[in-house]
PDB file of N, CA and C in Angstrom:
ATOM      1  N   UNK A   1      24.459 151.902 -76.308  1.00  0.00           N
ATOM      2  CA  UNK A   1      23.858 150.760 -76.958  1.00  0.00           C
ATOM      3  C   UNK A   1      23.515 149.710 -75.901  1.00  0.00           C
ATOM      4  N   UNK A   2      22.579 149.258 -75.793  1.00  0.00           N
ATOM      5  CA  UNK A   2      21.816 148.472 -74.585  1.00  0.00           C
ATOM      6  C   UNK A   2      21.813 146.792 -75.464  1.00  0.00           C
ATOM      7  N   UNK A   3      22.359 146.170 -74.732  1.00  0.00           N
ATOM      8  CA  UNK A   3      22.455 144.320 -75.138  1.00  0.00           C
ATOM      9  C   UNK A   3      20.904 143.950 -74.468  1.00  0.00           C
ATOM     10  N   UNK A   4      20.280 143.017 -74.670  1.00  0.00           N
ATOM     11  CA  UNK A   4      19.329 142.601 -74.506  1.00  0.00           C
ATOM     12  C   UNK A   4      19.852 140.988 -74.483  1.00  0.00           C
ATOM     13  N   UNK A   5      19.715 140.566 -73.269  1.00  0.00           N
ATOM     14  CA  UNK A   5      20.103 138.871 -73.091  1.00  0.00           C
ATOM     15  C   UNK A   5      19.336 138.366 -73.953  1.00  0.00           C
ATOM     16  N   UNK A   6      18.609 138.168 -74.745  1.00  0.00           N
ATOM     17  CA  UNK A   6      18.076 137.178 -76.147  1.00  0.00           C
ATOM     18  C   UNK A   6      19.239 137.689 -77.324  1.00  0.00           C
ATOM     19  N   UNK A   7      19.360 138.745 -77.499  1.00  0.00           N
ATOM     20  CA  UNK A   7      20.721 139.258 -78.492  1.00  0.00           C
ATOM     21  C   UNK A   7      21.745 138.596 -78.088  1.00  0.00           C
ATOM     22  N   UNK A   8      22.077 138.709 -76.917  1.00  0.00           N
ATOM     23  CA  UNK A   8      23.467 138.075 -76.600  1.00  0.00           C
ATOM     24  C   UNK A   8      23.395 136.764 -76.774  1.00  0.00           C
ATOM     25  N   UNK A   9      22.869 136.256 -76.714  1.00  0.00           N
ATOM     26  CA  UNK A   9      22.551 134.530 -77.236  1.00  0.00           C
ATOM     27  C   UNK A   9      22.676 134.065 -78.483  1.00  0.00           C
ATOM     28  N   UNK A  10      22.188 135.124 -78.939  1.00  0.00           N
ATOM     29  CA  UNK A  10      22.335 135.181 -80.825  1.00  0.00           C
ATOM     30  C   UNK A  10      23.491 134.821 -81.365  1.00  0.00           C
ATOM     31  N   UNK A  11      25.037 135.381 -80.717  1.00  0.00           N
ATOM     32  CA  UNK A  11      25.733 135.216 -81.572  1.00  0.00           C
ATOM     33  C   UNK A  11      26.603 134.162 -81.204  1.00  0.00           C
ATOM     34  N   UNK A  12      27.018 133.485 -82.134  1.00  0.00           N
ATOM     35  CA  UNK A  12      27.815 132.094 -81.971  1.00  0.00           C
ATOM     36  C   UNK A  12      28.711 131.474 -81.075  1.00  0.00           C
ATOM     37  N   UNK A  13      29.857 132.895 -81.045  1.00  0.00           N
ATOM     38  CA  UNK A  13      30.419 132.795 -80.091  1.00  0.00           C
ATOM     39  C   UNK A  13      30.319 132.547 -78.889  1.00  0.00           C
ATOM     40  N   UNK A  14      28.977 133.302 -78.020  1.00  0.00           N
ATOM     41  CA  UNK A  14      28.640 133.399 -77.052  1.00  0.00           C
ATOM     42  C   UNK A  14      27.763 131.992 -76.680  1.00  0.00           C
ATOM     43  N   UNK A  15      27.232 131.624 -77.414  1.00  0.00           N
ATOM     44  CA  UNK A  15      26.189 130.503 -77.488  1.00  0.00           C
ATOM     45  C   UNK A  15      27.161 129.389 -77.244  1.00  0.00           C
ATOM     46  N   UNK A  16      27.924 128.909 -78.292  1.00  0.00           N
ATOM     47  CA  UNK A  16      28.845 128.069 -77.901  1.00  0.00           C
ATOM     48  C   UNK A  16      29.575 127.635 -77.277  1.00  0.00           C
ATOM     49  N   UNK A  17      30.139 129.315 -76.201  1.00  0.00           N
ATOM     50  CA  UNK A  17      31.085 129.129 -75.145  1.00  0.00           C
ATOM     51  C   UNK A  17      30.221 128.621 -73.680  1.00  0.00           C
ATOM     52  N   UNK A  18      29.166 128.818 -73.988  1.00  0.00           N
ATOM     53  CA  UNK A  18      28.152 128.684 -72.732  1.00  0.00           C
ATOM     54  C   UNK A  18      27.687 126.696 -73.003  1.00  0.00           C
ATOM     55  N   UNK A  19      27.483 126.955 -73.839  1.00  0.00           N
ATOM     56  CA  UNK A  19      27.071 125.212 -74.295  1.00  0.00           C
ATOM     57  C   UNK A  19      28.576 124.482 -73.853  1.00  0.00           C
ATOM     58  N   UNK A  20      29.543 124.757 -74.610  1.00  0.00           N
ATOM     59  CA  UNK A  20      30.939 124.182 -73.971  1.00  0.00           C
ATOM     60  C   UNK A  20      30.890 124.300 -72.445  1.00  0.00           C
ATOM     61  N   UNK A  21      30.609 125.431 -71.670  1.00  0.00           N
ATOM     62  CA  UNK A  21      31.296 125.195 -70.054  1.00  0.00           C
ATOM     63  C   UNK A  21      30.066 124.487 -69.249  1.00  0.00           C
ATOM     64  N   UNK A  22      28.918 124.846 -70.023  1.00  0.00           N
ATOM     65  CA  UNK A  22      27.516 124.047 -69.101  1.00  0.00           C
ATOM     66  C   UNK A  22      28.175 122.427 -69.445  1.00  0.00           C
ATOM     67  N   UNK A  23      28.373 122.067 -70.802  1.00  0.00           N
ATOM     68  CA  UNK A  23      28.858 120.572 -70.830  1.00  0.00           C
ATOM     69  C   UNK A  23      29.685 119.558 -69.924  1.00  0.00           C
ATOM     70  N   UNK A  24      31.102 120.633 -69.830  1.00  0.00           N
ATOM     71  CA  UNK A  24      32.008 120.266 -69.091  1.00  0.00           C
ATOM     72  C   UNK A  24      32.036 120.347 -68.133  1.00  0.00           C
ATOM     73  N   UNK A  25      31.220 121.548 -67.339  1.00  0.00           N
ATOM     74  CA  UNK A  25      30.915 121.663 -65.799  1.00  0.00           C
ATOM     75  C   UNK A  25      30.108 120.492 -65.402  1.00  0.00           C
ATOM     76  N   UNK A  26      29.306 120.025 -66.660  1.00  0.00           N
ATOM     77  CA  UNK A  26      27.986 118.896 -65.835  1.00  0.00           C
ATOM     78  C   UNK A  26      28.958 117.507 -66.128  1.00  0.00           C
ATOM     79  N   UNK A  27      29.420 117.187 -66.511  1.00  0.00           N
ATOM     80  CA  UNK A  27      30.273 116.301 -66.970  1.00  0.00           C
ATOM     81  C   UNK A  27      31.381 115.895 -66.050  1.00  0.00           C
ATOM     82  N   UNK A  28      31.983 117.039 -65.115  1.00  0.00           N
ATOM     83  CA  UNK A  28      32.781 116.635 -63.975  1.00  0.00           C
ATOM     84  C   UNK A  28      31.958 117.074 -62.919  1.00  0.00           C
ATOM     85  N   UNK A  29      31.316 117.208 -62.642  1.00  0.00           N
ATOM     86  CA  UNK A  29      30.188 116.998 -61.663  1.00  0.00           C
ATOM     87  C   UNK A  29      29.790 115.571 -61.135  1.00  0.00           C
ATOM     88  N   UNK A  30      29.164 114.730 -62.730  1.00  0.00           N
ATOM     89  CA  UNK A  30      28.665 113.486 -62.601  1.00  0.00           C
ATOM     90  C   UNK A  30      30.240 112.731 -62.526  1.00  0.00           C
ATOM     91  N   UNK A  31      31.421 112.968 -62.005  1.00  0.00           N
ATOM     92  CA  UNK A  31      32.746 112.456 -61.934  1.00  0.00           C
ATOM     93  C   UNK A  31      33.082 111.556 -62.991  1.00  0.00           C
ATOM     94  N   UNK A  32      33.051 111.943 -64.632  1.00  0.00           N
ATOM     95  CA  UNK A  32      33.807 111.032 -65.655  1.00  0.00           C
ATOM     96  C   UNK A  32      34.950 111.589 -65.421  1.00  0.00           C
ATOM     97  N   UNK A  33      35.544 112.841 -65.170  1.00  0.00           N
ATOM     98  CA  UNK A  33      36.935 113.313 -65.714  1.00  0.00           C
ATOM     99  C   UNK A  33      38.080 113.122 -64.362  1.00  0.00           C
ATOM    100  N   UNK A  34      37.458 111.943 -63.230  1.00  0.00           N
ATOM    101  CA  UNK A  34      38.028 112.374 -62.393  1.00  0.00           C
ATOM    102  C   UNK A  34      39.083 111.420 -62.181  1.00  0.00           C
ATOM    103  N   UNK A  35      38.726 109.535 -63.199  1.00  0.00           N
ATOM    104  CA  UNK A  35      40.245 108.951 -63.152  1.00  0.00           C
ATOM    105  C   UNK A  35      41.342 110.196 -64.022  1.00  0.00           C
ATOM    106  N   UNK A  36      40.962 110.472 -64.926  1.00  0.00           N
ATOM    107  CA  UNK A  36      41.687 111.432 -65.610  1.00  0.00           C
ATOM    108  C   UNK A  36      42.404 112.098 -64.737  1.00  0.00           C
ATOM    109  N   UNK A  37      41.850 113.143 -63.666  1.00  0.00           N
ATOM    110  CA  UNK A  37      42.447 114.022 -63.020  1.00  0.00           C
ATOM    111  C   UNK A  37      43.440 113.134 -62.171  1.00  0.00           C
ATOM    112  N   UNK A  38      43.017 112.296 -61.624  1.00  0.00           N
ATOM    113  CA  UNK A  38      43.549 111.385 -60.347  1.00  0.00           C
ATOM    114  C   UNK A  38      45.438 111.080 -61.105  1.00  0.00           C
ATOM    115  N   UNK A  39      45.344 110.375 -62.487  1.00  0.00           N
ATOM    116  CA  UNK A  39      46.603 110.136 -62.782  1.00  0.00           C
ATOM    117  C   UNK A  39      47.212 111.421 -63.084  1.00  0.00           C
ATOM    118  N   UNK A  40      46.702 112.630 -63.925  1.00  0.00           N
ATOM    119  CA  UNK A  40      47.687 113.669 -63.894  1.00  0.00           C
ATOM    120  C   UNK A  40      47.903 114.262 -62.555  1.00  0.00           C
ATOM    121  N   UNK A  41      47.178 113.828 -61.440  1.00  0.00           N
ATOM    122  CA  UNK A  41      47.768 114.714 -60.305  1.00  0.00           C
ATOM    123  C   UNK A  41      49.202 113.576 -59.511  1.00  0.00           C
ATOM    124  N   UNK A  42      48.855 112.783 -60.200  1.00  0.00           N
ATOM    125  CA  UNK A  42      49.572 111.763 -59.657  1.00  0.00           C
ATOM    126  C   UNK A  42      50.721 111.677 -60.426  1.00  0.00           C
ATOM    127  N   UNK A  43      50.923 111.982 -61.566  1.00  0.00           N
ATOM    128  CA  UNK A  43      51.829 112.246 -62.627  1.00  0.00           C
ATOM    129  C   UNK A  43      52.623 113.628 -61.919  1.00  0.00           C
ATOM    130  N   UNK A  44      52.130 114.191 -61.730  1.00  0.00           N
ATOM    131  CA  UNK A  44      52.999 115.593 -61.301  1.00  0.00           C
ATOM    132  C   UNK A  44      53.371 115.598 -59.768  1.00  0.00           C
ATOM    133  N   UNK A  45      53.020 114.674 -58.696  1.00  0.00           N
ATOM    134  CA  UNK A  45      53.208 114.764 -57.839  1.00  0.00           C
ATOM    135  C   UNK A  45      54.890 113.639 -58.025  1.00  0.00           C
ATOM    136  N   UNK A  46      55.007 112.692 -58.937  1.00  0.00           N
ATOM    137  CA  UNK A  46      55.860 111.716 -59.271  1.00  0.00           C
ATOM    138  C   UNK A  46      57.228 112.667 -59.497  1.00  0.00           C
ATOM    139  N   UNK A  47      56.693 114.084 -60.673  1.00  0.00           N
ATOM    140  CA  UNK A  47      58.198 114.490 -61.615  1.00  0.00           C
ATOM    141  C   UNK A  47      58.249 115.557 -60.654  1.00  0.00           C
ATOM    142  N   UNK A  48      57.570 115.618 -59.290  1.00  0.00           N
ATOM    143  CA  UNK A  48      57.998 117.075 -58.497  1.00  0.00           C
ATOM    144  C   UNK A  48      59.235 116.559 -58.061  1.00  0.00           C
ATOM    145  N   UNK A  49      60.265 117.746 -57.296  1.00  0.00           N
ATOM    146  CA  UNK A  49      61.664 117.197 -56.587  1.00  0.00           C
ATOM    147  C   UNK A  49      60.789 116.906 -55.075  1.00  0.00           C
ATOM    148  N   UNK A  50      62.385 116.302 -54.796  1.00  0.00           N
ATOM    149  CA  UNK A  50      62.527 115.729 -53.414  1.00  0.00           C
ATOM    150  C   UNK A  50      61.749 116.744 -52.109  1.00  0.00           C
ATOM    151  N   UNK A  51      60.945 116.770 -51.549  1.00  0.00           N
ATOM    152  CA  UNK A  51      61.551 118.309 -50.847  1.00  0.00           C
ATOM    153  C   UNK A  51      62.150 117.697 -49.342  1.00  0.00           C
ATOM    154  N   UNK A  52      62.695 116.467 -49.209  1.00  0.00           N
ATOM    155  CA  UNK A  52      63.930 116.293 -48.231  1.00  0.00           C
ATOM    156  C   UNK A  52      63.057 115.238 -46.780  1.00  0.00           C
ATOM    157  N   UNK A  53      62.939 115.485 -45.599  1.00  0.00           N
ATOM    158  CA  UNK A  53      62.784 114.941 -44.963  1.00  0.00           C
ATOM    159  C   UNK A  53      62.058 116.577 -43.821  1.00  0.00           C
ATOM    160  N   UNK A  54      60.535 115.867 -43.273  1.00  0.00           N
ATOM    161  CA  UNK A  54      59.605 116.717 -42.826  1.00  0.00           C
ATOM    162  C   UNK A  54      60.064 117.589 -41.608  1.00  0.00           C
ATOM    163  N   UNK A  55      60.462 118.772 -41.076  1.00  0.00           N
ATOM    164  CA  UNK A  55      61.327 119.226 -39.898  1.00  0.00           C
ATOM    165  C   UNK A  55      60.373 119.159 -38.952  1.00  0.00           C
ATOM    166  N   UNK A  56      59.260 119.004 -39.299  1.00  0.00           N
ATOM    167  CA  UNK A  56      57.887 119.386 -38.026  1.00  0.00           C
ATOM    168  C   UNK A  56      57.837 117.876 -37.036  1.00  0.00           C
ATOM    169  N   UNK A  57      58.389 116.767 -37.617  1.00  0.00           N
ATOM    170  CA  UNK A  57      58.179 115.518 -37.449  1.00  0.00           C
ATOM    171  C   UNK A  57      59.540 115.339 -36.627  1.00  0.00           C
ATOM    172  N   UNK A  58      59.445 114.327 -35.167  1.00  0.00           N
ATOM    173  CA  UNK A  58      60.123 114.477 -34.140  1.00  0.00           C
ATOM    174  C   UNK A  58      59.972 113.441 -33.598  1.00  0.00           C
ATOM    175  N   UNK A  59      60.826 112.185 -33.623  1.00  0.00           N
ATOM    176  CA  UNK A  59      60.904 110.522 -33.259  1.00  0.00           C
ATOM    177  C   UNK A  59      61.587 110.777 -32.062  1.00  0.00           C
ATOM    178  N   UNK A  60      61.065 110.542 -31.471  1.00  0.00           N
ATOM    179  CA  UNK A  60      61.662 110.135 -29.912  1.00  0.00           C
ATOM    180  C   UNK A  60      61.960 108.599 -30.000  1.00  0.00           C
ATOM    181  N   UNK A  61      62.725 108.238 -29.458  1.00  0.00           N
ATOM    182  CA  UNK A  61      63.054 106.394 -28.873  1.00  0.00           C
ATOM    183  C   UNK A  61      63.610 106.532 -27.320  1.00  0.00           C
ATOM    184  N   UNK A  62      62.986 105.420 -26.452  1.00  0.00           N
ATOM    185  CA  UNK A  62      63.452 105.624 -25.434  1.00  0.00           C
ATOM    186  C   UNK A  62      64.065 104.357 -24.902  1.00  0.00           C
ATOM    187  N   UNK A  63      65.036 104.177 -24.020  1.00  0.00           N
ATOM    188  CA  UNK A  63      65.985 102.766 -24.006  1.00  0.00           C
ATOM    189  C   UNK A  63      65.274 102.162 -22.704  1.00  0.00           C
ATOM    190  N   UNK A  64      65.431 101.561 -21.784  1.00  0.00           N
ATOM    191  CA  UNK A  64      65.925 100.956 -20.232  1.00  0.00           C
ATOM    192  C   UNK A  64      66.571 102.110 -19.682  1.00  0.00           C
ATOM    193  N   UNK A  65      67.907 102.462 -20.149  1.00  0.00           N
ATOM    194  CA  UNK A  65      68.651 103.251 -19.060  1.00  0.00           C
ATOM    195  C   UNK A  65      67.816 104.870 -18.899  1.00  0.00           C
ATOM    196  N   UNK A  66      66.947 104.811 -20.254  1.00  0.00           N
ATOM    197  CA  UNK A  66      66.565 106.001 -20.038  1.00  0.00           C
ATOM    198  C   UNK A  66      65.487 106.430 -19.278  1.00  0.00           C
ATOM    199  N   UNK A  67      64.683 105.235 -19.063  1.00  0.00           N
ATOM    200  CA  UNK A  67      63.548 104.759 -18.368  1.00  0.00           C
ATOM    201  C   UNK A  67      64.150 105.321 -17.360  1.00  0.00           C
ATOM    202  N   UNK A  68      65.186 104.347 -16.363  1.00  0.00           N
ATOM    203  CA  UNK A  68      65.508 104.396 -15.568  1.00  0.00           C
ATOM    204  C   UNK A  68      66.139 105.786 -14.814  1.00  0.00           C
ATOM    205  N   UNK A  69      66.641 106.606 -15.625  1.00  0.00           N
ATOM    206  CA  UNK A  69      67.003 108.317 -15.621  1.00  0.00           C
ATOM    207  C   UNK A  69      65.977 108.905 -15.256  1.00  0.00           C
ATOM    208  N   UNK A  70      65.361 108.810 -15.786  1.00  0.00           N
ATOM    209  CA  UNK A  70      63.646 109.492 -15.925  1.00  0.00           C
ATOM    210  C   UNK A  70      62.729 108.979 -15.100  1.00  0.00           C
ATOM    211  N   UNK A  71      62.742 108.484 -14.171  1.00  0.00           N
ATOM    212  CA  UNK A  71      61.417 107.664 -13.892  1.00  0.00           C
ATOM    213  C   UNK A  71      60.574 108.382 -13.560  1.00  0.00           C
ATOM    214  N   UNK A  72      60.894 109.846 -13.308  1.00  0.00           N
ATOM    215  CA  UNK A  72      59.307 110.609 -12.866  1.00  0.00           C
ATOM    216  C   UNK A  72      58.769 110.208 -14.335  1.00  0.00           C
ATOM    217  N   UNK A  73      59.250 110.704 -15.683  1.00  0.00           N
ATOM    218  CA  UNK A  73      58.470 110.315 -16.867  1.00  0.00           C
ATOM    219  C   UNK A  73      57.122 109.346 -16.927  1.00  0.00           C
ATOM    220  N   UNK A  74      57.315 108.130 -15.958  1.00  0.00           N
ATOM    221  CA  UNK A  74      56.574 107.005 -15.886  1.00  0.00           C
ATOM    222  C   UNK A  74      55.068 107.890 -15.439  1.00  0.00           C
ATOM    223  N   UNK A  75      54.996 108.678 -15.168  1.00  0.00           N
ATOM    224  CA  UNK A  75      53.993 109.597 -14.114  1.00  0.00           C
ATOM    225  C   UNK A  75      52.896 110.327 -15.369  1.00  0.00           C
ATOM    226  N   UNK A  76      54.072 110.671 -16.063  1.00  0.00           N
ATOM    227  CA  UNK A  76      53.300 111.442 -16.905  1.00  0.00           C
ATOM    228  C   UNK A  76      52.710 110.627 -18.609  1.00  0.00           C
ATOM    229  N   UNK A  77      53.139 109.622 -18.627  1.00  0.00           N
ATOM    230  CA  UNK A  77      53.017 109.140 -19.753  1.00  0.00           C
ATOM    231  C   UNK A  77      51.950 107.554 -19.725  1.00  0.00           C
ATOM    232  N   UNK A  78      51.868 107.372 -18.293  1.00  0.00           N
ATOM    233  CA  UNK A  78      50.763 106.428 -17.917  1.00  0.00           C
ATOM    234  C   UNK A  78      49.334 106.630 -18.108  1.00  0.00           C
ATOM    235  N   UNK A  79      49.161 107.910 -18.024  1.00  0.00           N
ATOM    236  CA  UNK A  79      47.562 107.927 -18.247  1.00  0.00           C
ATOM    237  C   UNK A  79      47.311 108.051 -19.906  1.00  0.00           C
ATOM    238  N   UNK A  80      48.483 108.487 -20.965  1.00  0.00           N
ATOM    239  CA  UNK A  80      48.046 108.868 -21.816  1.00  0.00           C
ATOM    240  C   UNK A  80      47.817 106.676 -22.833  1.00  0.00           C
ATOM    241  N   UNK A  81      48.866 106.131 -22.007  1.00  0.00           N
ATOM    242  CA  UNK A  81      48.871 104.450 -22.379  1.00  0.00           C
ATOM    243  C   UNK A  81      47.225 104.222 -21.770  1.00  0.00           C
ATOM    244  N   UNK A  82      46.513 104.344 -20.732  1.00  0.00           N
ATOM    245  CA  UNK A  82      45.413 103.711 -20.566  1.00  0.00           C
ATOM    246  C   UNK A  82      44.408 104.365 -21.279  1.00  0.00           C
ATOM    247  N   UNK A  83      44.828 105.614 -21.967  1.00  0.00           N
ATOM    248  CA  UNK A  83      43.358 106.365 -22.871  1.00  0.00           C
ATOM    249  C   UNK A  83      43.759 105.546 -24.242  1.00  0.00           C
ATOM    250  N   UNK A  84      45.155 105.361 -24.157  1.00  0.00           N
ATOM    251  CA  UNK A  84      45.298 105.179 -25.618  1.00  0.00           C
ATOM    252  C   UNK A  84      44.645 103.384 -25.641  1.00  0.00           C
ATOM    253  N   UNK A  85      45.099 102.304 -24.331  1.00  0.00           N
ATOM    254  CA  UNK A  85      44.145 101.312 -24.629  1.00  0.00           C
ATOM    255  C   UNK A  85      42.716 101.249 -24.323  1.00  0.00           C
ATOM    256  N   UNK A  86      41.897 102.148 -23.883  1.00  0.00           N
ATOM    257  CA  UNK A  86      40.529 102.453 -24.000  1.00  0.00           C
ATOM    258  C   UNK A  86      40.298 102.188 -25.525  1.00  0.00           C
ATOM    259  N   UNK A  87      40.646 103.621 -25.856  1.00  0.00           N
ATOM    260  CA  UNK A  87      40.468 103.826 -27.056  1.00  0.00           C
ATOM    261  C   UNK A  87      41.051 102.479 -28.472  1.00  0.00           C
ATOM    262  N   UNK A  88      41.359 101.755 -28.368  1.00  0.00           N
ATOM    263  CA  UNK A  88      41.984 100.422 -28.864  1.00  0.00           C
ATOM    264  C   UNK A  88      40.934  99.139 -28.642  1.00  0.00           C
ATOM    265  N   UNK A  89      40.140  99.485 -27.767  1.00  0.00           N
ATOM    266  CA  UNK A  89      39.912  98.227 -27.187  1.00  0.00           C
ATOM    267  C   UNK A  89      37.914  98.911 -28.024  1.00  0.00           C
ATOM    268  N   UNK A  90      37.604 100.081 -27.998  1.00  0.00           N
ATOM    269  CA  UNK A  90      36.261 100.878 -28.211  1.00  0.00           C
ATOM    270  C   UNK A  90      36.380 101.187 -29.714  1.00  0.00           C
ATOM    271  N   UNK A  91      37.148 101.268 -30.129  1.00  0.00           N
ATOM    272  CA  UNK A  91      37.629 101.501 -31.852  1.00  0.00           C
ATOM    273  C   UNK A  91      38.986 101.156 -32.580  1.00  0.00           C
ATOM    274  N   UNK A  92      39.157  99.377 -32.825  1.00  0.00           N
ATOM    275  CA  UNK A  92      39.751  98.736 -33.239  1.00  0.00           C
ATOM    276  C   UNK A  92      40.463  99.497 -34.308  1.00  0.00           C
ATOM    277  N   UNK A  93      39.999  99.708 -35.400  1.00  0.00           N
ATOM    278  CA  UNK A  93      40.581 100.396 -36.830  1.00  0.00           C
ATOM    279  C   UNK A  93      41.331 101.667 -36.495  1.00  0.00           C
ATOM    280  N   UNK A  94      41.398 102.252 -34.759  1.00  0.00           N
ATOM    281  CA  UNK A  94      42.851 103.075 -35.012  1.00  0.00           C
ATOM    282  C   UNK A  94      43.976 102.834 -34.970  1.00  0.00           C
ATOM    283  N   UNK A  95      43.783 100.724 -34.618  1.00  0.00           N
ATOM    284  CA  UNK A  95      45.261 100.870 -34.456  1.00  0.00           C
ATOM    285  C   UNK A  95      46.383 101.284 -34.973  1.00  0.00           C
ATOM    286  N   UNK A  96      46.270 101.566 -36.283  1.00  0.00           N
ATOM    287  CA  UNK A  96      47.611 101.798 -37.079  1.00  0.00           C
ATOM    288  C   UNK A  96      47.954 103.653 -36.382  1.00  0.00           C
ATOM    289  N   UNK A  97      47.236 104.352 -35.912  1.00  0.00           N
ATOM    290  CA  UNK A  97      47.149 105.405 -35.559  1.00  0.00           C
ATOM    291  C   UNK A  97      48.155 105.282 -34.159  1.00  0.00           C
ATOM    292  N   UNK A  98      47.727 104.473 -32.943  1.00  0.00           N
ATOM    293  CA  UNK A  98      47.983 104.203 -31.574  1.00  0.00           C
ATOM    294  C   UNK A  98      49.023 103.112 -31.464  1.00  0.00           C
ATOM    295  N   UNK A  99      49.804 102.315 -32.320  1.00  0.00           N
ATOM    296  CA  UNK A  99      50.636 101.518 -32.514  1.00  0.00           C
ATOM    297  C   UNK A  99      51.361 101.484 -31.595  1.00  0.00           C
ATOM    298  N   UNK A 100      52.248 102.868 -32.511  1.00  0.00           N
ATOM    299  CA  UNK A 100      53.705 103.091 -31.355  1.00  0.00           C
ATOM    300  C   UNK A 100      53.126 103.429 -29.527  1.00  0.00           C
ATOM    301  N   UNK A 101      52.034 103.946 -29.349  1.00  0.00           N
ATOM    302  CA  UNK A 101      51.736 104.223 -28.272  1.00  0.00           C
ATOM    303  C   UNK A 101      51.468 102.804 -27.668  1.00  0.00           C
ATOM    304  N   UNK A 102      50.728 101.711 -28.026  1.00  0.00           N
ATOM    305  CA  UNK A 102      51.103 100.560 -27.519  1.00  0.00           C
ATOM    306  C   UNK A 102      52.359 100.002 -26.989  1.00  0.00           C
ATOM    307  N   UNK A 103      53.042 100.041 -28.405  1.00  0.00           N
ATOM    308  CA  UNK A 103      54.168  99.596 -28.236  1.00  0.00           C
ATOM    309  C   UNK A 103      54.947  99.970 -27.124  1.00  0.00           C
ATOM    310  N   UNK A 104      54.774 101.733 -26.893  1.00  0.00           N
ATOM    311  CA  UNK A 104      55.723 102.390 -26.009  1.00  0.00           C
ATOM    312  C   UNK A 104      55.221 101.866 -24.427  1.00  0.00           C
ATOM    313  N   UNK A 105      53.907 101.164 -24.124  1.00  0.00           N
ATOM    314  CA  UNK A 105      53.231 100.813 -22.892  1.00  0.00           C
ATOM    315  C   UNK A 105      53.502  99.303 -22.154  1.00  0.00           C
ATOM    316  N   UNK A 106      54.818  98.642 -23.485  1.00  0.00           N
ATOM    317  CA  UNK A 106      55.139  97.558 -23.223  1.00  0.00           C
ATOM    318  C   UNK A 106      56.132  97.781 -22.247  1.00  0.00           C
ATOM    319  N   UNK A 107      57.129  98.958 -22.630  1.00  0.00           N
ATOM    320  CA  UNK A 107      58.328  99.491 -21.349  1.00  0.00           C
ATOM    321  C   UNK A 107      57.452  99.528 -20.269  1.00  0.00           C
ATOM    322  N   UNK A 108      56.541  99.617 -19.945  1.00  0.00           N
ATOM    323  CA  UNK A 108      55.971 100.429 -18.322  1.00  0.00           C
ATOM    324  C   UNK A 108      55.605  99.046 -17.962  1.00  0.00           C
TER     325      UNK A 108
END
């Protein structure tokens, strides 16, 4: 038995389910459904658990005495303070990015 796409259109079911997803597809396209989405993703990101503290993430702090232990360190960490104030001084809005690297150029 051979369907003929004008038959298949015919019947209600089919017609309707196509009118429903063309609707809703064009509909979050033109972004109405997307405060919608924004709070349920935000809703479920709220009732997820803890998952603890990030292991990939690795704070160094360094003192005076440690400065002073280390001073080859000073060698290697000087050029990356003058790219990092290039770059500070050529594109203001990273500071929140280059902060601590400032900060860390106040020891030297």
């Amino acid at each position: 038995m051979v369907v003929t796409f004008k038959s298949l259109f015919r019947q209600p079911v089919i017609l309707s389910s196509a009118i429903a997803t063309l609707l809703l597809v064009g509909i979050q396209k033109l972004g109405v459904f997307e405060p919608l989405e924004m709070k349920v993703y935000d809703q479920m990101m709220q009732l997820r658990a803890d998952p603890g503290p990030d292991t990939r993430l690795l704070i160094v702090a360094l003192s005076e005495k440690d400065i002073q232990k280390w001073n080859w360190l000073i060698f290697l960490i000087r050029p990356l303070l003058v790219v990092s104030q290039i770059i500070l001084a050529k594109w203001p809005e990273l500071k929140f990015m280059l902060t601590a690297l400032v900060k860390f150029s106040v020891l030297f």
